[in-house]
Protein backbone atom coordinates (compact mmCIF):
# COMPACT_ATOMS: atom_id res chain seq x y z
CA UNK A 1 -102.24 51.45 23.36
CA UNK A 2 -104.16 50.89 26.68
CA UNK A 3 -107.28 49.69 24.59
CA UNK A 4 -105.13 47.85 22.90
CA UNK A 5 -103.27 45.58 25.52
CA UNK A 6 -106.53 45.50 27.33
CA UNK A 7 -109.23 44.64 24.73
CA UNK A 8 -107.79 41.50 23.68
CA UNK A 9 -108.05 39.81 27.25
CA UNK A 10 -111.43 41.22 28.57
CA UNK A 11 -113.32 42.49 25.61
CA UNK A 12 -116.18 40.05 24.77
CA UNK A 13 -116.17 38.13 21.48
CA UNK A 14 -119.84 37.36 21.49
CA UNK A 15 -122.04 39.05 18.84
CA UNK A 16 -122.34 42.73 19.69
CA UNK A 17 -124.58 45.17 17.66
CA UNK A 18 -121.75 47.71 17.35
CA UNK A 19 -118.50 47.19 15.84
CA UNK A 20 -114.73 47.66 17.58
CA UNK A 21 -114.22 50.59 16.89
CA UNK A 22 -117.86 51.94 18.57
CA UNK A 23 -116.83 49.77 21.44
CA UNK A 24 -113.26 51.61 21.50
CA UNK A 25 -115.68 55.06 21.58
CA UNK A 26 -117.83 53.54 24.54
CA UNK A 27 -114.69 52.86 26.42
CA UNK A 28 -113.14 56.11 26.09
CA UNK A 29 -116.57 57.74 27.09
CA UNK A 30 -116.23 55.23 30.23
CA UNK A 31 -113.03 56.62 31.08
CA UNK A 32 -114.63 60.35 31.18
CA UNK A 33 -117.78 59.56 32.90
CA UNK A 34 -116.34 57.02 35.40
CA UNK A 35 -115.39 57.67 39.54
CA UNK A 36 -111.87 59.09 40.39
CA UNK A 37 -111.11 55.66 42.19
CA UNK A 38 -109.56 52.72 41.51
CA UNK A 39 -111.25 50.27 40.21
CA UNK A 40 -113.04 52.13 37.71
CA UNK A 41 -116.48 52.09 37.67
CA UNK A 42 -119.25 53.47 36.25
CA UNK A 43 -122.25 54.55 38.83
CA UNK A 44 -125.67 54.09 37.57
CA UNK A 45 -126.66 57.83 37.25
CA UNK A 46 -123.80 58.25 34.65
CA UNK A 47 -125.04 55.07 33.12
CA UNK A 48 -128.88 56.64 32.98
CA UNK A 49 -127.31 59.83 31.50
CA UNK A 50 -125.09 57.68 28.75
CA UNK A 51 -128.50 55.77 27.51
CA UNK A 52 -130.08 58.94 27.59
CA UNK A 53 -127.80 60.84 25.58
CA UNK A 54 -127.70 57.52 23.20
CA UNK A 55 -131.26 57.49 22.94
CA UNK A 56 -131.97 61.09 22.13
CA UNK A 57 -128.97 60.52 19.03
CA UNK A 58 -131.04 57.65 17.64
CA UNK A 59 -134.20 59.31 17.83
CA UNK A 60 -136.07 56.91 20.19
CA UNK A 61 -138.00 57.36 23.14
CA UNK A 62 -136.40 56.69 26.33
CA UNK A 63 -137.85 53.83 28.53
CA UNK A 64 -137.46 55.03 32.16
CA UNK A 65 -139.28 51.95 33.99
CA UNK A 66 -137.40 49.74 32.11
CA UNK A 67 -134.19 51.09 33.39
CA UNK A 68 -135.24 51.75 37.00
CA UNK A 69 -135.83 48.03 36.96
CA UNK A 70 -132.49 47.48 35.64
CA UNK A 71 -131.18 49.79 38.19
CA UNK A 72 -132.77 48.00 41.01
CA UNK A 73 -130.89 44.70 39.69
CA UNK A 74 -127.90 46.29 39.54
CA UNK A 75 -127.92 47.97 43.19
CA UNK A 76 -128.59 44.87 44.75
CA UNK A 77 -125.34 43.44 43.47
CA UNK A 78 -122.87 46.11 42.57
CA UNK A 79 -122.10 49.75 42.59
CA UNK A 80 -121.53 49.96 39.79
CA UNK A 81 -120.16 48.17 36.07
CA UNK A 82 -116.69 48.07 34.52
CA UNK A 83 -115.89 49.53 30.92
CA UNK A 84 -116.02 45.86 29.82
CA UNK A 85 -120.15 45.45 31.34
CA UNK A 86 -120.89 49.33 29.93
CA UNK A 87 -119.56 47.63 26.36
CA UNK A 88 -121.72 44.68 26.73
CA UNK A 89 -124.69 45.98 28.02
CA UNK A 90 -124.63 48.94 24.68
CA UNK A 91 -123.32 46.36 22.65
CA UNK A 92 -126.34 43.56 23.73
CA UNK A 93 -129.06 45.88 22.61
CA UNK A 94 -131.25 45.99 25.97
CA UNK A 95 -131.68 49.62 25.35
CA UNK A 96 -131.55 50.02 21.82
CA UNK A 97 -134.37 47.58 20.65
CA UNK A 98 -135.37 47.89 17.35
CA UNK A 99 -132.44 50.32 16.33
CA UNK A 100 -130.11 49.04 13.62
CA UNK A 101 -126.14 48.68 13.88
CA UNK A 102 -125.61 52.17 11.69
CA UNK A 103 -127.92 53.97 13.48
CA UNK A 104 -126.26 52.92 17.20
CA UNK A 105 -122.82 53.48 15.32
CA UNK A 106 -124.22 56.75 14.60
CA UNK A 107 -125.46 57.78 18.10
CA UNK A 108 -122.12 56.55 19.38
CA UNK A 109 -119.69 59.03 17.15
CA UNK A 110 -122.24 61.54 18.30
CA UNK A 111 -122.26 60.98 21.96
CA UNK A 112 -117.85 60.70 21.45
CA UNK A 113 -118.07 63.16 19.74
CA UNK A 114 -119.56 65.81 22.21
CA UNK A 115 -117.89 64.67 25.34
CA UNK A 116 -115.02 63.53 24.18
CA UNK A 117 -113.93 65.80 21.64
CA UNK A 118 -115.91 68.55 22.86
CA UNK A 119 -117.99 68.84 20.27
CA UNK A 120 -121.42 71.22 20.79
CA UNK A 121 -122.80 71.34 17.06
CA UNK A 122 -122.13 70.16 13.77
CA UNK A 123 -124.02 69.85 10.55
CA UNK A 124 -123.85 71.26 7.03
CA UNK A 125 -124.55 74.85 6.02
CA UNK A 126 -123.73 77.69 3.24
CA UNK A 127 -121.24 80.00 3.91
CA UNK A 128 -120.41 83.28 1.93
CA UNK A 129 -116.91 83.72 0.54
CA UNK A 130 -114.94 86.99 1.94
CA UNK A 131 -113.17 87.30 -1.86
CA UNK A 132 -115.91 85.94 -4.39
CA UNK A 133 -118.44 86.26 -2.46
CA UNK A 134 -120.33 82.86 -3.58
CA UNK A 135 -121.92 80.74 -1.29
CA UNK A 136 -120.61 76.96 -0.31
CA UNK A 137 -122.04 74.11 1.18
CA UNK A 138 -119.53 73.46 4.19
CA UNK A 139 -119.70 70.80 7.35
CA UNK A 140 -119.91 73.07 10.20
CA UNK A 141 -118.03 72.02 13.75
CA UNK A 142 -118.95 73.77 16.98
CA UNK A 143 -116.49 73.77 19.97
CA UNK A 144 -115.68 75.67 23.39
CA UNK A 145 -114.01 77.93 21.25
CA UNK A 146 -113.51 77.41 18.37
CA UNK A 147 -115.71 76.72 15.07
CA UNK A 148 -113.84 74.53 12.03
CA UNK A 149 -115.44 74.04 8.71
CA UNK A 150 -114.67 71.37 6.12
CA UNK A 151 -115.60 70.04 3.21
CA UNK A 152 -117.61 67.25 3.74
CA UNK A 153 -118.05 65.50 7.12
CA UNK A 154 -115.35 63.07 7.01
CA UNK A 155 -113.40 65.88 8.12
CA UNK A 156 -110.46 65.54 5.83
CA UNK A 157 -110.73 68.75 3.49
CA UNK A 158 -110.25 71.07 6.45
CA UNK A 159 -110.96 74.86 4.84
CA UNK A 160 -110.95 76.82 7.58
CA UNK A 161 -110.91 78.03 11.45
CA UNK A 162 -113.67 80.81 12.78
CA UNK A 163 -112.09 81.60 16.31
CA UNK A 164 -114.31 82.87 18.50
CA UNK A 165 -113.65 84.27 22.21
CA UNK A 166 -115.48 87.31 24.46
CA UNK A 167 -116.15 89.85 21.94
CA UNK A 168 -117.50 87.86 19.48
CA UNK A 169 -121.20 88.08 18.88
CA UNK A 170 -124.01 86.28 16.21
CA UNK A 171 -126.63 87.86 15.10
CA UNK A 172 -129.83 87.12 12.85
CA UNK A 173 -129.69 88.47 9.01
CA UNK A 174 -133.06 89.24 7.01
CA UNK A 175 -133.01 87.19 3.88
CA UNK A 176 -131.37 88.37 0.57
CA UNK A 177 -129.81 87.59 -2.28
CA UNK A 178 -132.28 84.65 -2.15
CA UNK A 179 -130.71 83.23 0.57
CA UNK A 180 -132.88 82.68 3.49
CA UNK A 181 -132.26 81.83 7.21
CA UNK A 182 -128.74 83.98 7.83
CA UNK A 183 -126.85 84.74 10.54
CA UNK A 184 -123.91 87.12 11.38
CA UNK A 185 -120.97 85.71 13.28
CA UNK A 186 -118.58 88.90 14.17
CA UNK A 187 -115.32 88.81 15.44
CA UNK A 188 -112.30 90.92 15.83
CA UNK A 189 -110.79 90.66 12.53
CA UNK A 190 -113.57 89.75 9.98
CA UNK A 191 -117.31 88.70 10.36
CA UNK A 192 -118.70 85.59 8.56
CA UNK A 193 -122.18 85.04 6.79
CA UNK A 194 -123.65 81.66 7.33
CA UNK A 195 -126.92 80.32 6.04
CA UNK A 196 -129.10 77.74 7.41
CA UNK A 197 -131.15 74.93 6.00
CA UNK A 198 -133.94 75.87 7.93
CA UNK A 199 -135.02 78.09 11.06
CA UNK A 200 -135.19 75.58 13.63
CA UNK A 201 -131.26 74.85 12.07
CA UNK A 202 -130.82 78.75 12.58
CA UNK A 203 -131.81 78.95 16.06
CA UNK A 204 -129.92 76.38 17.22
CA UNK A 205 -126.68 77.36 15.49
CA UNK A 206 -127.43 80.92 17.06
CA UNK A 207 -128.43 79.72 20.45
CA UNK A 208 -125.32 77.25 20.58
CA UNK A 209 -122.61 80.28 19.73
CA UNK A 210 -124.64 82.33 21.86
CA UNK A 211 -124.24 80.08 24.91
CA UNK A 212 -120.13 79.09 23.78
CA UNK A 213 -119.48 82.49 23.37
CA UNK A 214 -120.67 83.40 26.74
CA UNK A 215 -119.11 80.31 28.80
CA UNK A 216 -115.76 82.19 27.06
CA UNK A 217 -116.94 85.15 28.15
CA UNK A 218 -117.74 83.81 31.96
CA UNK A 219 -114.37 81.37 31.77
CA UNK A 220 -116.66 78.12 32.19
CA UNK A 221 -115.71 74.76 31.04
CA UNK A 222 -118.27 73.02 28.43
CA UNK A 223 -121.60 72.36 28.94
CA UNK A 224 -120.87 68.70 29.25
CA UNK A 225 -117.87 68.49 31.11
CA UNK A 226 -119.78 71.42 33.62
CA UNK A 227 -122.91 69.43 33.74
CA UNK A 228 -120.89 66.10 34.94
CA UNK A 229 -119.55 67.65 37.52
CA UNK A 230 -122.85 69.78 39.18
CA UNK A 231 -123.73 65.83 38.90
CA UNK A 232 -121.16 64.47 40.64
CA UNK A 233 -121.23 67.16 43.16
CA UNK A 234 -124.48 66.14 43.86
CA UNK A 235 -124.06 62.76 43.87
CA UNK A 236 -121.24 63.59 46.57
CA UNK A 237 -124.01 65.51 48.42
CA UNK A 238 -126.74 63.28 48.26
CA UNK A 239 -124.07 60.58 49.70
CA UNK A 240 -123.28 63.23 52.32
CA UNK A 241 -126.63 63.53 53.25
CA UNK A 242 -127.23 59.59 53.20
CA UNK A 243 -124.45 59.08 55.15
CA UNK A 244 -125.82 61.80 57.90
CA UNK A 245 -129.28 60.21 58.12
CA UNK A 246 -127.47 56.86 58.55
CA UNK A 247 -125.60 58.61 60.82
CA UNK A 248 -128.52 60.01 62.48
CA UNK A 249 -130.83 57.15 62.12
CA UNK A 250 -127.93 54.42 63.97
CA UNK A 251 -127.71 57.44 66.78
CA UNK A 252 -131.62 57.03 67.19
CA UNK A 253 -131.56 53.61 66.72
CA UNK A 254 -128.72 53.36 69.88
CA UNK A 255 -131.29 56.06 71.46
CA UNK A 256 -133.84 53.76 71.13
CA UNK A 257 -132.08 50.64 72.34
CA UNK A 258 -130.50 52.85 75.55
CA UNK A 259 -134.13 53.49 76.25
CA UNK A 260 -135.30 50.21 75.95
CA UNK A 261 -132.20 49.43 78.40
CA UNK A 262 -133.18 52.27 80.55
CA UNK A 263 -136.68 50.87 80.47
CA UNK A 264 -135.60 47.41 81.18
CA UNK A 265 -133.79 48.21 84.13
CA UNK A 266 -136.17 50.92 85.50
CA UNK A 267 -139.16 47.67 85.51
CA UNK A 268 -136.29 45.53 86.96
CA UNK A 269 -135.81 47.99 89.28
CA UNK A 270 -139.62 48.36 90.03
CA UNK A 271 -139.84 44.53 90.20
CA UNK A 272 -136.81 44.27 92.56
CA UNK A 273 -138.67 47.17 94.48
CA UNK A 274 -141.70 45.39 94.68
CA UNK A 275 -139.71 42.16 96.02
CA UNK A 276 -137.93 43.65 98.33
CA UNK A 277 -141.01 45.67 99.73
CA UNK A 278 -142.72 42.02 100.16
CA UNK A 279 -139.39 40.36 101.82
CA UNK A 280 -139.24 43.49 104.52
CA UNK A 281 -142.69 43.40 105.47
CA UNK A 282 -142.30 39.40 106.46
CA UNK A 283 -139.37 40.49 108.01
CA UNK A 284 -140.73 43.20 109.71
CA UNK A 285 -143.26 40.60 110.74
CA UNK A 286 -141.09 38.01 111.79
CA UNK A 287 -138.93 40.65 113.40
CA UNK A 288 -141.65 42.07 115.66
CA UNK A 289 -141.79 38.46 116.62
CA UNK A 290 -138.52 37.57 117.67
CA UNK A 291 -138.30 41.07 119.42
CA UNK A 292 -140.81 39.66 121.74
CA UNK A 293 -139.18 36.26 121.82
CA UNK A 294 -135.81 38.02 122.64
CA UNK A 295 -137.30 40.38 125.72
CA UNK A 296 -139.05 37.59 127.21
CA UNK A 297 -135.14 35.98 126.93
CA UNK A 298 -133.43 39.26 127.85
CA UNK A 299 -135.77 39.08 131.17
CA UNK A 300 -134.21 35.52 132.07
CA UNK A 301 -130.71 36.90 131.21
CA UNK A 302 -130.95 40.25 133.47
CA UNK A 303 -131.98 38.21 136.22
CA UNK A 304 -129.40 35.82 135.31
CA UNK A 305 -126.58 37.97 134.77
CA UNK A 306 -127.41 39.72 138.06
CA UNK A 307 -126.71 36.93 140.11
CA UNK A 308 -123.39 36.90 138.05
CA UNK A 309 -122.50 40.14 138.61
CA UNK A 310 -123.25 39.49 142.83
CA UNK A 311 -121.01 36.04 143.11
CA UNK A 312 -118.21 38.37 140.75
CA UNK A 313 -118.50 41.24 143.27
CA UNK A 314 -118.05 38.37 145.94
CA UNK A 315 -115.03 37.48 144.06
CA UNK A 316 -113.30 40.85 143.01
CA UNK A 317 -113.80 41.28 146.73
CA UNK A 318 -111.41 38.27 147.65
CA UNK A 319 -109.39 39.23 144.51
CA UNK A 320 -109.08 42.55 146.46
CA UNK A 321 -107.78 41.36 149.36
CA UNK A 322 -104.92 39.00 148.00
CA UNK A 323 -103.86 42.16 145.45
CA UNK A 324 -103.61 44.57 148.33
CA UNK A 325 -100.97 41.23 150.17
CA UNK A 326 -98.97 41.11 147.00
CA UNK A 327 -98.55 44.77 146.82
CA UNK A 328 -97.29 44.74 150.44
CA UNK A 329 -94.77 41.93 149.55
CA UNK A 330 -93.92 43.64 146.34
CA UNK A 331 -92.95 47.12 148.72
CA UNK A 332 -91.01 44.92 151.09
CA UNK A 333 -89.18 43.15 148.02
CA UNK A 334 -88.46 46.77 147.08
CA UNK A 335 -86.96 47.54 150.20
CA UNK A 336 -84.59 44.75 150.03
CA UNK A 337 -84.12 45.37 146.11
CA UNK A 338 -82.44 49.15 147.36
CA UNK A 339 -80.44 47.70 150.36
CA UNK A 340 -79.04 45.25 147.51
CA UNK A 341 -78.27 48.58 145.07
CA UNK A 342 -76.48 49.49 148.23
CA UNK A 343 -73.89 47.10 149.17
CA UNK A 344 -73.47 47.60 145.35
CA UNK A 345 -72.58 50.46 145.11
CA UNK A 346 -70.08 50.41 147.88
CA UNK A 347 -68.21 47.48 146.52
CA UNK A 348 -67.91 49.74 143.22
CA UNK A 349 -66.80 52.47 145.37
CA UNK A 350 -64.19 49.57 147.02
CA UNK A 351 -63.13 48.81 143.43
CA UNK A 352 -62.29 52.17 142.53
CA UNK A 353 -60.11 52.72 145.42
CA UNK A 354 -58.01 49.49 144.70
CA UNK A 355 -58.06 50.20 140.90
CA UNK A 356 -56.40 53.89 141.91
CA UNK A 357 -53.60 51.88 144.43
CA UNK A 358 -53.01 49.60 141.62
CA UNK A 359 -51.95 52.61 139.15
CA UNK A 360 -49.73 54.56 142.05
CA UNK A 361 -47.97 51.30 142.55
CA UNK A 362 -47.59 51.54 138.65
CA UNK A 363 -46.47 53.97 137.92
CA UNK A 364 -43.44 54.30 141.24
CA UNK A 365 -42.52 50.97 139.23
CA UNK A 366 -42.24 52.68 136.01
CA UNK A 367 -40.11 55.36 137.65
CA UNK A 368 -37.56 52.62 139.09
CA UNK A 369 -37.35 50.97 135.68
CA UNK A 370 -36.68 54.62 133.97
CA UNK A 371 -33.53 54.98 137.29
CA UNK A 372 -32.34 51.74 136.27
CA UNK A 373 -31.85 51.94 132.65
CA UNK A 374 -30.30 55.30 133.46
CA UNK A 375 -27.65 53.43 135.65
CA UNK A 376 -27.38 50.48 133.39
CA UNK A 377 -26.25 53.17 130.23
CA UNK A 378 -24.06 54.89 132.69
CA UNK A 379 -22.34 51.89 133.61
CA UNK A 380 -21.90 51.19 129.79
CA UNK A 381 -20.52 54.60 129.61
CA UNK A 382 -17.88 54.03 132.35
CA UNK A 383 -16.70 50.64 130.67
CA UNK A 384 -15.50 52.93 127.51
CA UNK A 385 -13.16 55.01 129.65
CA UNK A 386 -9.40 54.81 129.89
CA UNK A 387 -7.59 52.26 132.55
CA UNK A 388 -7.05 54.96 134.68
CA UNK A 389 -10.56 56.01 135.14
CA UNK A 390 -11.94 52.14 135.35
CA UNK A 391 -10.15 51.87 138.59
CA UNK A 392 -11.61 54.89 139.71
CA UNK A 393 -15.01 54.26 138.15
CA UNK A 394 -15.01 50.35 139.93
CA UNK A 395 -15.76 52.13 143.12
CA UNK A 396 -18.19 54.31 141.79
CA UNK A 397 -19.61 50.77 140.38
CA UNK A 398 -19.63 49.06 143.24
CA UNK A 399 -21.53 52.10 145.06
CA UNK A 400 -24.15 51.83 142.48
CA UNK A 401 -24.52 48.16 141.93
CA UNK A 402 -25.21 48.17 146.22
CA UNK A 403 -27.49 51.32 145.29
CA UNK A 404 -29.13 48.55 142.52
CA UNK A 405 -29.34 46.19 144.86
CA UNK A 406 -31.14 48.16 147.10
CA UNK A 407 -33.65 49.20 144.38
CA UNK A 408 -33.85 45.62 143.49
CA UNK A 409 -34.97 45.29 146.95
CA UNK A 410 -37.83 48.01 147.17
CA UNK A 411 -38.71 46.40 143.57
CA UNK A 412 -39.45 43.13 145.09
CA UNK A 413 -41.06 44.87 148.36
CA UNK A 414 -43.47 46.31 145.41
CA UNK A 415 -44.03 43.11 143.81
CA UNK A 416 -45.31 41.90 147.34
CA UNK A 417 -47.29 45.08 147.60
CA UNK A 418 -49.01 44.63 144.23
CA UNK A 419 -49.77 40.96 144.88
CA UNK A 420 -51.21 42.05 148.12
CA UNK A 421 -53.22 44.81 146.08
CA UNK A 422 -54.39 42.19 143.73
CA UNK A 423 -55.85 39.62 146.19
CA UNK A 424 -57.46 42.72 147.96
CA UNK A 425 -58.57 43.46 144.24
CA UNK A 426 -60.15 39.86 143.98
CA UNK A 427 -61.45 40.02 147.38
CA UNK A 428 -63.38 43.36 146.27
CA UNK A 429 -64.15 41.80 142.97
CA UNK A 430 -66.03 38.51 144.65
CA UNK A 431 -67.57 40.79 146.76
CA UNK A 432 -68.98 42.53 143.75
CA UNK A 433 -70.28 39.55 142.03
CA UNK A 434 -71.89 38.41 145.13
CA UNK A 435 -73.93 41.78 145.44
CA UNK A 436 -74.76 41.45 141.75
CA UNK A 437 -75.37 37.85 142.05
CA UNK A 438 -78.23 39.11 144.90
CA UNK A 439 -79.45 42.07 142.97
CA UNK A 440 -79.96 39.76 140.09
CA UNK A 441 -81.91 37.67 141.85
CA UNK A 442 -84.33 40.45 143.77
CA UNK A 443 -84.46 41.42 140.02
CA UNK A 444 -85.82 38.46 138.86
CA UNK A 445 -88.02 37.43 142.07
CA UNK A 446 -89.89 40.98 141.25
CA UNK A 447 -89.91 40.36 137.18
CA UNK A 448 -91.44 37.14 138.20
CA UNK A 449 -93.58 37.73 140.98
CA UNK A 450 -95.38 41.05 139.19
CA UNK A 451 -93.50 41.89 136.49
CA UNK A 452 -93.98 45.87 137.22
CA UNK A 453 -90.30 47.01 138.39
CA UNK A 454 -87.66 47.23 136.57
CA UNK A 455 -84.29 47.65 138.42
CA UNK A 456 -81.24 49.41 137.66
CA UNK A 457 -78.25 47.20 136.35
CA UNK A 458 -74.41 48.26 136.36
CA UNK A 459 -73.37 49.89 132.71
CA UNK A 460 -71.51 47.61 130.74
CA UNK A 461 -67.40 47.55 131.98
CA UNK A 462 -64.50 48.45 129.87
CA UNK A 463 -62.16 45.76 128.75
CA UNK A 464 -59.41 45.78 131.49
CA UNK A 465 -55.60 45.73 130.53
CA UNK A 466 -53.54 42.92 131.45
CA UNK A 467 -49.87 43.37 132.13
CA UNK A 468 -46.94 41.08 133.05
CA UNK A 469 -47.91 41.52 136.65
CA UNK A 470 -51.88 40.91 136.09
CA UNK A 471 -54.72 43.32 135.56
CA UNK A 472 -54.21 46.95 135.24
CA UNK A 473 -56.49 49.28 136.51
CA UNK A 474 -56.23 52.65 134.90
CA UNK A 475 -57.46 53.21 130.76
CA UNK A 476 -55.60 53.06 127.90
CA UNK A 477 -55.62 57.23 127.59
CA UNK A 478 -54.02 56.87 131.05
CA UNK A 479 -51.60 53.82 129.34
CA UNK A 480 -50.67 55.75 126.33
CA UNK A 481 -50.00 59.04 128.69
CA UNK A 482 -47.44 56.46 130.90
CA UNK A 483 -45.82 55.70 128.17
CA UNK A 484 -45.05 59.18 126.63
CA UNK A 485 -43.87 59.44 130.27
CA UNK A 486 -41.71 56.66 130.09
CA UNK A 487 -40.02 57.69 127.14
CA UNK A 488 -39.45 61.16 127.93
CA UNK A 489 -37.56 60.49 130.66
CA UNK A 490 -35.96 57.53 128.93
CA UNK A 491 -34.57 60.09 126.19
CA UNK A 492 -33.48 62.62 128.95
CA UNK A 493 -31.35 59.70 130.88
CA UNK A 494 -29.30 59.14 127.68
C-alpha cells in the first residue's frame, strides 16, 4: 500500500530498463539497506554493495573507477540518494551497460530475493523419494532455516519442507545407482538424498547448508542481514574516528592559532621592550640633565629659602610675644569669668531660699482654707437644728464668725506677706538674669577672643507653676502631695 500511494507521485515515468514491478523490488531492497533516520537515504557504501551484488547476478564485471567517480559526484552534493534516485539510477542503465531488460529483471528477483526474503540458494536438483524411491527433478530453496522444494521455479507446486536446525548435518555420497554428485542431508526424523547437476553445484549446496546449519547452531542472523550490519558498524566507527580526528585536528588547529597568538604577542612584547628600552635611555639622558639643571636651582632655592626661614624666625619671634599678651588677657578674663560663676551661684542660692518661703507661706494658707471649710460645714450643720438650739447655736455663731474674721485677717496679713515674698522673688530673679546676662557675655568675649574655654551654663529650669496668687515655687510631686493633704483633712472635717 505504501508503494502504492507513493509511486504514483514520485516514481519517474521516463523510460526505465526495468519494469514496475523490478522497481517495486529495488524499493523494498532500499527500505532494508537504507539509514535508521528520517529522511531515508541510502549512503554510498550500501549503494557500492547493491551494484555489486547486481553485477555479480548478471554476470558482468564490476567497474570500480567508474563508480568511485560517481561517488565523488555524489559526495560533493549529497549524502546520500532517496528510493526514488536508487530507482532511477538502476533503472537508467549507468551500471548495467550492455545488459538486457530480462537479464537486470533477473539480477533484481535475485538480489530481492536473498535479502529480502532471505533467500541463500536456489536452483534445480534430483531428489530421491522416501516411498518409491525414484528420483525427481525439484527447484531447490535455501533459507536460515529452512529448505522448501517445488516443482518448478515459479514456486506454485510447493511439495515439500526439509527443516533443518543444530543437529542437522550434510554430507557427500559416492555415486550409485548411476546417479552422480550426491549428498546426504540428515535430520532428526528422516535424512534426504539430493543429487547435483554438477560438482561445483554440489559444493556449493554443501558449503551453503554447512554454513546455515551452523549460524543455527551459533544463533546468528543471515549472512546478509549479519554482513549489513558489521558494515554499518563500521561505517559508525569510521564516522567515530572521523569525527575524533576532526576533533583532534580543530584542537590543533586552535593550538596552532593560540601559538601564533602567543607568538604575536611575545614579538609585540619584544617590540614594546625594545621601545621602551630606547624611550628610558633618552630619558635617562634627559633626566641626568635636568638633575643638574635642578641642583644648580635647588642651590638658588636653599640660599633663598634660608633667608625665608631668618625673616620667619624674626616673625614667629614677634608672633611670640603678642601670644604670650593674649594668654595673659585670656587668664585675667578667666578670673573675672569665675567671680561671674560666683555672684551666680549665690543668686541661685537666694532663689532657693525665697522659692522655700514661698511654699511655707503655702501651705499655712492651705491649712486656713482646710479650718474654714470646716467652720463653714459646721455652721451648715447648726442651721438644721431645732429653734431651741439656733438660739443657743447664734452665740456660738457669732463667736466663730469674729473667730472668721480674725482668720480673714491673718489671711490678708499673708496675702501682704506673699506679695512681699514675690517682689523679693523678682528682686532675686533680676538679680539672676543680670549675673547671667554678665556670664554670658565673659562667655562670649572668651569664645570670641580665643575660642579655647568653654564655660559652664545653668541646666535648663523646670516649668514653674502658676497659681491664683502668682508663681509657685515647689514641684508638682510636692503639688500633688499638698493636695492629698488637702483632702485628707478635708474628709476628716466632715
Amino acid at each position: 500500500m505504501c508503494w502504492t500511494l507513493c509511486a504514483k507521485k514520485n516514481l519517474s515515468r521516463s523510460p526505465l530498463l526495468i519494469s514496475d514491478e523490478d522497481a517495486f523490488k529495488v524499493w523494498v531492497i532500499f527500505n532494508f539497506l537504507s539509514e535508521d533516520k528520517y529522511p531515508l537515504i541510502i549512503v554510498p557504501e550500501e549503494i557500492e554493495y547493491l551494484l555489486k551484488k547486481l553485477t555479480e547476478a548478471m554476470g558482468a564485471g564490476w567497474q570500480q573507477e567508474q563508480f568511485d567517480h560517481y561517488k565523488i559526484a555524489l559526495n560533493t552534493s549529497r549524502e546520500g540518494l532517496s528510493a526514488w534516485e536508487l530507482i532511477d539510477l538502476i533503472g537508467s542503465g549507468q551500471f548495467s551497460k550492455g545488459m538486457d531488460r530480462q537479464t537486470v529483471s533477473m539480477a533484481i528477483n535475485e538480489v530481492f530475493n536473498e535479502l529480502i526474503l532471505d533467500v541463500l540458494k536456489q536452483g534445480y536438483m534430483l531428489k530421491k523419494g522416501h516411498k518409491r524411491k525414484n528420483w525427481t527433478e525439484r527447484w531447490f530453496v535455501l533459507k536460515p532455516n529452512i529448505i522448501s522444494y517445488y516443482v518448478s521455479e515459479d514456486l506454485k507446486d510447493k511439495k515439500g519442507d526439509i527443516i533443518l536446525d543444530g543437529n542437522c548435518c550434510v554430507e557427500a555420497l559416492p555415486d550409485k545407482d548411476g546417479k552422480k554428485c550426491l549428498f546426504l542431508i540428515k535430520c532428526l526424523d528422516k535424512s534426504f538424498e539430493i543429487s547435483a547437476s554438477d560438482k561445483k553445484k554440489k559444493q556449493e549446496w554443501i558449503q551453503a547448508i554447512q554454513t546455515t546449519v551452523s549460524l543455527l547452531r551459533a544463533g546468528s542472523p543471515p549472512p546478509h542481514k549479519e554482513a549489513r550490519q558489521k558494515r554499518k558498524e563500521l561505517r559508525q566507527k569510521l564516522l567515530a574516528e572521523q569525527e575524533e580526528l576532526e576533533r583532534q585536528m580543530k584542537e590543533l588547529q586552535t593550538a596552532n592559532e593560540n601559538k601564533q597568538k602567543e607568538l604575536e604577542t611575545v614579538r609585540k612584547q619584544l617590540e614594546a621592550a625594545a621601545a621602551r628600552a630606547a624611550e628610558e635611555e633618552k630619558k635617562r639622558l634627559q633626566t641626568q640633565v635636568e638633575l643638574q639643571d635642578r641642583f644648580s636651582l635647588e642651590l638658588e632655592r636653599e640660599k633663598m629659602v634660608r633667608q625665608k626661614m631668618e625673616e620667619q624666625v624674626a616673625q614667629k619671634s614677634s608672633e611670640l610675644e603678642q601670644y604670650l599678651q593674649r594668654v595673659r588677657e585670656l587668664e585675667e578674663m578667666y578670673k573675672q569669668l569665675q567671680e561671674a560663676l560666683e555672684d551666680e551661684k549665690q543668686a541661685r542660692q537666694d532663689e532657693e531660699t525665697v522659692r522655700k518661703l514661698q511654699a511655707r507661706l503655702l501651705e499655712e494658707e492651705s491649712a486656713k482654707r482646710a479650718e474654714l471649710e470646716k467652720w463653714h460645714l459646721q455652721q451648715q450643720q447648726t442651721i438644721q437644728m431645732t429653734e431651741a438650739e439656733k438660739q443657743e447655736l447664734e452665740n456660738q455663731r457669732m463667736i466663730k464668725e469674729q473667730a472668721l474674721q480674725v482668720a480673714m485677717q491673718q489671711l490678708e496679713q499673708l496675702e501682704l506677706e506673699r506679695k512681699e515674698a514675690l517682689e523679693q522673688y523678682e528682686e532675686v530673679k533680676k538679680k539672676l538674669e543680670t549675673a547671667a546676662n554678665n556670664t554670658k557675655s565673659w562667655k562670649d568675649k572668651v569664645a570670641h577672643h580665643e575660642g579655647l574655654i568653654r564655660l559652664i551654663e545653668p541646666g535648663s529650669k523646670n516649668p514653674h507653676l502658676i497659681t491664683n496668687w502668682g508663681p509657685a515655687a515647689f514641684t508638682e510631686a510636692e503639688l500633688e502631695q499638698r493636695q492629698k493633704s488637702w483632702k485628707g483633712k478635708k474628709t476628716t472635717s466632715e
